[in-house]
Protein backbone atom coordinates (compact mmCIF):
# COMPACT_ATOMS: atom_id res chain seq x y z
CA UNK A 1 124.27 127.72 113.61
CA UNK A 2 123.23 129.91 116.57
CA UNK A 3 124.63 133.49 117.06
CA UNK A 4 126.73 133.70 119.84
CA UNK A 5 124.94 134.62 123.10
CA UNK A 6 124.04 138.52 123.56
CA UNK A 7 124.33 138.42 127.56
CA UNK A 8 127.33 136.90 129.27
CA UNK A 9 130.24 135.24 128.00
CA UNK A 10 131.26 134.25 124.18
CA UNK A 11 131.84 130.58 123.41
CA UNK A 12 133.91 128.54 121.33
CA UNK A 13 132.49 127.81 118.08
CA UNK A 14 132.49 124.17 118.85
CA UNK A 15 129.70 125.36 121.62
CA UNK A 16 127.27 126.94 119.01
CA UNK A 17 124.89 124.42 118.17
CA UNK A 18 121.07 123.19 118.56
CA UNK A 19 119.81 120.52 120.33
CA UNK A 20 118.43 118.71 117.13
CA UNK A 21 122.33 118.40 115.93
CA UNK A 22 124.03 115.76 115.86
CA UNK A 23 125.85 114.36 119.38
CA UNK A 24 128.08 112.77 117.82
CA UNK A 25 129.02 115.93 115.59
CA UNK A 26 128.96 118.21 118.94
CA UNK A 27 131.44 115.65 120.23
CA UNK A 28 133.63 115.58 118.10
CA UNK A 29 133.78 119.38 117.07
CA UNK A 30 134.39 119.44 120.75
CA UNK A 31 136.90 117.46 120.96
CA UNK A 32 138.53 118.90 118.14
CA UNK A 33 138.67 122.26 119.75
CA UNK A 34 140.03 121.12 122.75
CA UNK A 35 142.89 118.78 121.23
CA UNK A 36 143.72 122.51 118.74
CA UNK A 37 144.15 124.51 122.24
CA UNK A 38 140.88 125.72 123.44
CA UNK A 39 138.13 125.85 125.68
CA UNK A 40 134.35 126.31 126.16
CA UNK A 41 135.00 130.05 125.77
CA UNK A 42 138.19 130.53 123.24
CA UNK A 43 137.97 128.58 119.89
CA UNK A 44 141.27 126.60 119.27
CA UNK A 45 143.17 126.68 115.85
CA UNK A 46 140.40 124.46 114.60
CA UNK A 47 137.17 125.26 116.25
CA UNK A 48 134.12 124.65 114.17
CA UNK A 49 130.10 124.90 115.19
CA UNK A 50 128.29 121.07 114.93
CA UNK A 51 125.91 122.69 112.96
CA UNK A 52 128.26 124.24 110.24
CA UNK A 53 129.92 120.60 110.32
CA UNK A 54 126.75 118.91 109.53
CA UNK A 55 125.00 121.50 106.89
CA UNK A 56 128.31 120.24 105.16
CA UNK A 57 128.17 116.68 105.54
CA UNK A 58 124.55 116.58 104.36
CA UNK A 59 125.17 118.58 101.38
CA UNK A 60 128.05 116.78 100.19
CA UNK A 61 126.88 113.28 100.83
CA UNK A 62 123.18 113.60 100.45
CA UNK A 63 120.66 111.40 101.57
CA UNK A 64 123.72 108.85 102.42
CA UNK A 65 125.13 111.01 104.41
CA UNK A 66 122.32 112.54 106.38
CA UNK A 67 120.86 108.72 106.87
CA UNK A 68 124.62 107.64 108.23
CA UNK A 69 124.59 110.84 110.41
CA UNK A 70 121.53 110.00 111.30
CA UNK A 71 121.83 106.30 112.62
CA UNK A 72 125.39 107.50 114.68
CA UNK A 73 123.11 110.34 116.52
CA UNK A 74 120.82 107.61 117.20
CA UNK A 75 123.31 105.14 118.80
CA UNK A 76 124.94 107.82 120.60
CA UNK A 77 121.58 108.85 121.97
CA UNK A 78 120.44 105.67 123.58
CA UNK A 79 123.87 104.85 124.83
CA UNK A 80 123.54 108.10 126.92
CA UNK A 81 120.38 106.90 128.03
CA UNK A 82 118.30 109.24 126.30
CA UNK A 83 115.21 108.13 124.26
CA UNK A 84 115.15 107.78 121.01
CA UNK A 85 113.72 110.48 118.24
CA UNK A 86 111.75 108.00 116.13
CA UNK A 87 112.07 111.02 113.55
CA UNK A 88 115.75 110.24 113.53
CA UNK A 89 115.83 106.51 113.26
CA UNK A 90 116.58 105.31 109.65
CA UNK A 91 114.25 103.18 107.77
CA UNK A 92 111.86 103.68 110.72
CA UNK A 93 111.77 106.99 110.11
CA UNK A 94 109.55 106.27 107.04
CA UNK A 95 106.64 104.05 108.88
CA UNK A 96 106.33 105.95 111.67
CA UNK A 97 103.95 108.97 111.73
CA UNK A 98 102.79 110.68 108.82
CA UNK A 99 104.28 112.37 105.70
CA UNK A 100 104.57 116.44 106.79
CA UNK A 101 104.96 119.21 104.16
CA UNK A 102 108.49 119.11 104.71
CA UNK A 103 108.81 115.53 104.49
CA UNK A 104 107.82 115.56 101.28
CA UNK A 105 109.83 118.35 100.60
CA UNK A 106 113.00 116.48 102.21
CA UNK A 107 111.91 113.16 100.26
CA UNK A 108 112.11 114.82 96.99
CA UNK A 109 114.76 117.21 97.80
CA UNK A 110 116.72 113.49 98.51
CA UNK A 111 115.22 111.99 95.28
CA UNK A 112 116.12 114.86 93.15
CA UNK A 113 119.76 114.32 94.21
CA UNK A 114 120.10 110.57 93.36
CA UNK A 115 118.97 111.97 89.89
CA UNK A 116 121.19 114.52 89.52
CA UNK A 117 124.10 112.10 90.82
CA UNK A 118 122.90 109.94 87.93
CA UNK A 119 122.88 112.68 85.23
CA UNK A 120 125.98 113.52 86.44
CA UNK A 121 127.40 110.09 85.73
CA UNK A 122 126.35 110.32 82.29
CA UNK A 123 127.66 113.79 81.33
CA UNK A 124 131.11 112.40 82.97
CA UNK A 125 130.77 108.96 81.21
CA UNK A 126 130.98 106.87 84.22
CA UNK A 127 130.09 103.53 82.94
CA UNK A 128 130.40 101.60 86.38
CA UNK A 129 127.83 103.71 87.66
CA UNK A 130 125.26 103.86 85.15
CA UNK A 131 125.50 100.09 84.69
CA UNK A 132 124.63 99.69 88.19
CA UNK A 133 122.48 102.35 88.63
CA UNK A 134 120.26 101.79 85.05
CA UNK A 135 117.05 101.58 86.77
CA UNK A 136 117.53 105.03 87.57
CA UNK A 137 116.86 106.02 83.52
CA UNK A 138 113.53 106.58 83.82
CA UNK A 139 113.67 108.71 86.89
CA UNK A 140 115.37 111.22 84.57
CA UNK A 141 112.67 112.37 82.09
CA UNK A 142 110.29 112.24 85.32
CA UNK A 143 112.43 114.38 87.11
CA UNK A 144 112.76 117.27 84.48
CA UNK A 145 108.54 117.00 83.87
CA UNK A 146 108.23 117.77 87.19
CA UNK A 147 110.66 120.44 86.99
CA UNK A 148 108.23 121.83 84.96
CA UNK A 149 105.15 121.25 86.36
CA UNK A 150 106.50 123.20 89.34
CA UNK A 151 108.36 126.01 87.51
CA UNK A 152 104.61 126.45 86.09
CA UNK A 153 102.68 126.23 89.09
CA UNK A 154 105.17 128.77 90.73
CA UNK A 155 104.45 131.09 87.31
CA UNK A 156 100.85 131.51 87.86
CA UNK A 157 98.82 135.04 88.35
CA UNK A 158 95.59 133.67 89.18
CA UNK A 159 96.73 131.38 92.44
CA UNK A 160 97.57 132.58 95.99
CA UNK A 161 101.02 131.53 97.64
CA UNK A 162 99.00 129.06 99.70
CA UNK A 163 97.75 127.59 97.02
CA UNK A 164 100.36 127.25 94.51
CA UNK A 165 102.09 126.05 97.76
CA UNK A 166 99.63 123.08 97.73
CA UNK A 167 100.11 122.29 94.29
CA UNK A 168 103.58 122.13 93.96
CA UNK A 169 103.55 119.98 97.31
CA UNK A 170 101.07 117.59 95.78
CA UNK A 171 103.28 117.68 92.30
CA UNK A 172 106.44 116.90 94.38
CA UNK A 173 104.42 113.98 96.33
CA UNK A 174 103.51 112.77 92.90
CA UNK A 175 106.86 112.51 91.82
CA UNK A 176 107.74 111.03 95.23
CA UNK A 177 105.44 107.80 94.73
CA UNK A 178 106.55 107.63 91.02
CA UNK A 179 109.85 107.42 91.58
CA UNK A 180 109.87 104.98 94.54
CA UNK A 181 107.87 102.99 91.79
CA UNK A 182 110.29 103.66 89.21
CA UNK A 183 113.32 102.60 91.59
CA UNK A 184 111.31 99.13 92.83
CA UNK A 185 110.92 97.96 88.72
């Protein structure tokens, strides 16, 4: 989240946020604020930044979570008559423009999750979910090679940072396509 500002007045923490968060986060951390006893300028009992709300919500729900955020923020955008961020629209979001660096990085940041939810699953035994989720198997053993691949790239001497940044972004693409493959089978 933003500092608080260094000229002028301090603001609520509900008030602390950037304009790529969520509106419907800054809304209701807003409203929270003000129904806990404060103001723009004094944080109520509960007064927490839109920003701090949604680091949270992303981490703990994943790529679930950050599409749901997503689509509300959306909504809430064009009902204010604002346009919308075609960035920020789900399932558009992945025709539209082209794959960045940190798209990639976000798409296997998002992929490496579902895996880990799914080795998670088996270490805890949950049978519902691995039944349901058994096309994820593969993924697995894909998932730790690249693990490697990247641990190694990262490892070598003889490569700049620019350019073992360029490998491991092509490695994580790589794993990117194979698993959407994987995930379609």
């Amino acid at each position: 989240r933003p500092d608080q500002p260094a000229f002028g007045s301090k603001v609520a923490h509900s008030e602390l946020y950037y304009e790529s968060n969520s509106k419907i986060l800054r809304g209701a951390t807003r409203v929270l604020n003000e129904l806990t006893g404060g103001d723009r300028y004094t944080g109520g009992y509960v007064s927490l930044s839109p920003a701090d709300v949604g680091h949270l919500l992303e981490s703990y729900t994943g790529g679930v979570g950050r599409t749901i955020i997503r689509g509300f923020d959306t909504v809430a955008r064009i009902t204010s008559g604002e346009a919308p961020d075609f960035d920020n629209i789900p399932v558009v979001r992945r025709f539209s423009g082209e794959a960045t660096d940190y798209n990639t990085w976000q798409t296997f940041k998002e992929n490496s999750e579902i895996v880990e939810d799914f080795e998670r699953a088996r270490r805890e035994r949950n049978i519902e979910y691995l039944k349901s989720n058994r096309r994820l198997l593969p993924t697995v053993a894909l998932y730790k090679n690249t693990g490697k691949r990247i641990s190694a790239i990262r490892k070598r001497k003889n490569l700049s940072e620019s350019d073992k940044q360029k490998q491991i972004l092509a490695t994580q693409k790589s794993f990117n396509k194979r698993f959407r493959e994987l995930r379609q089978n």
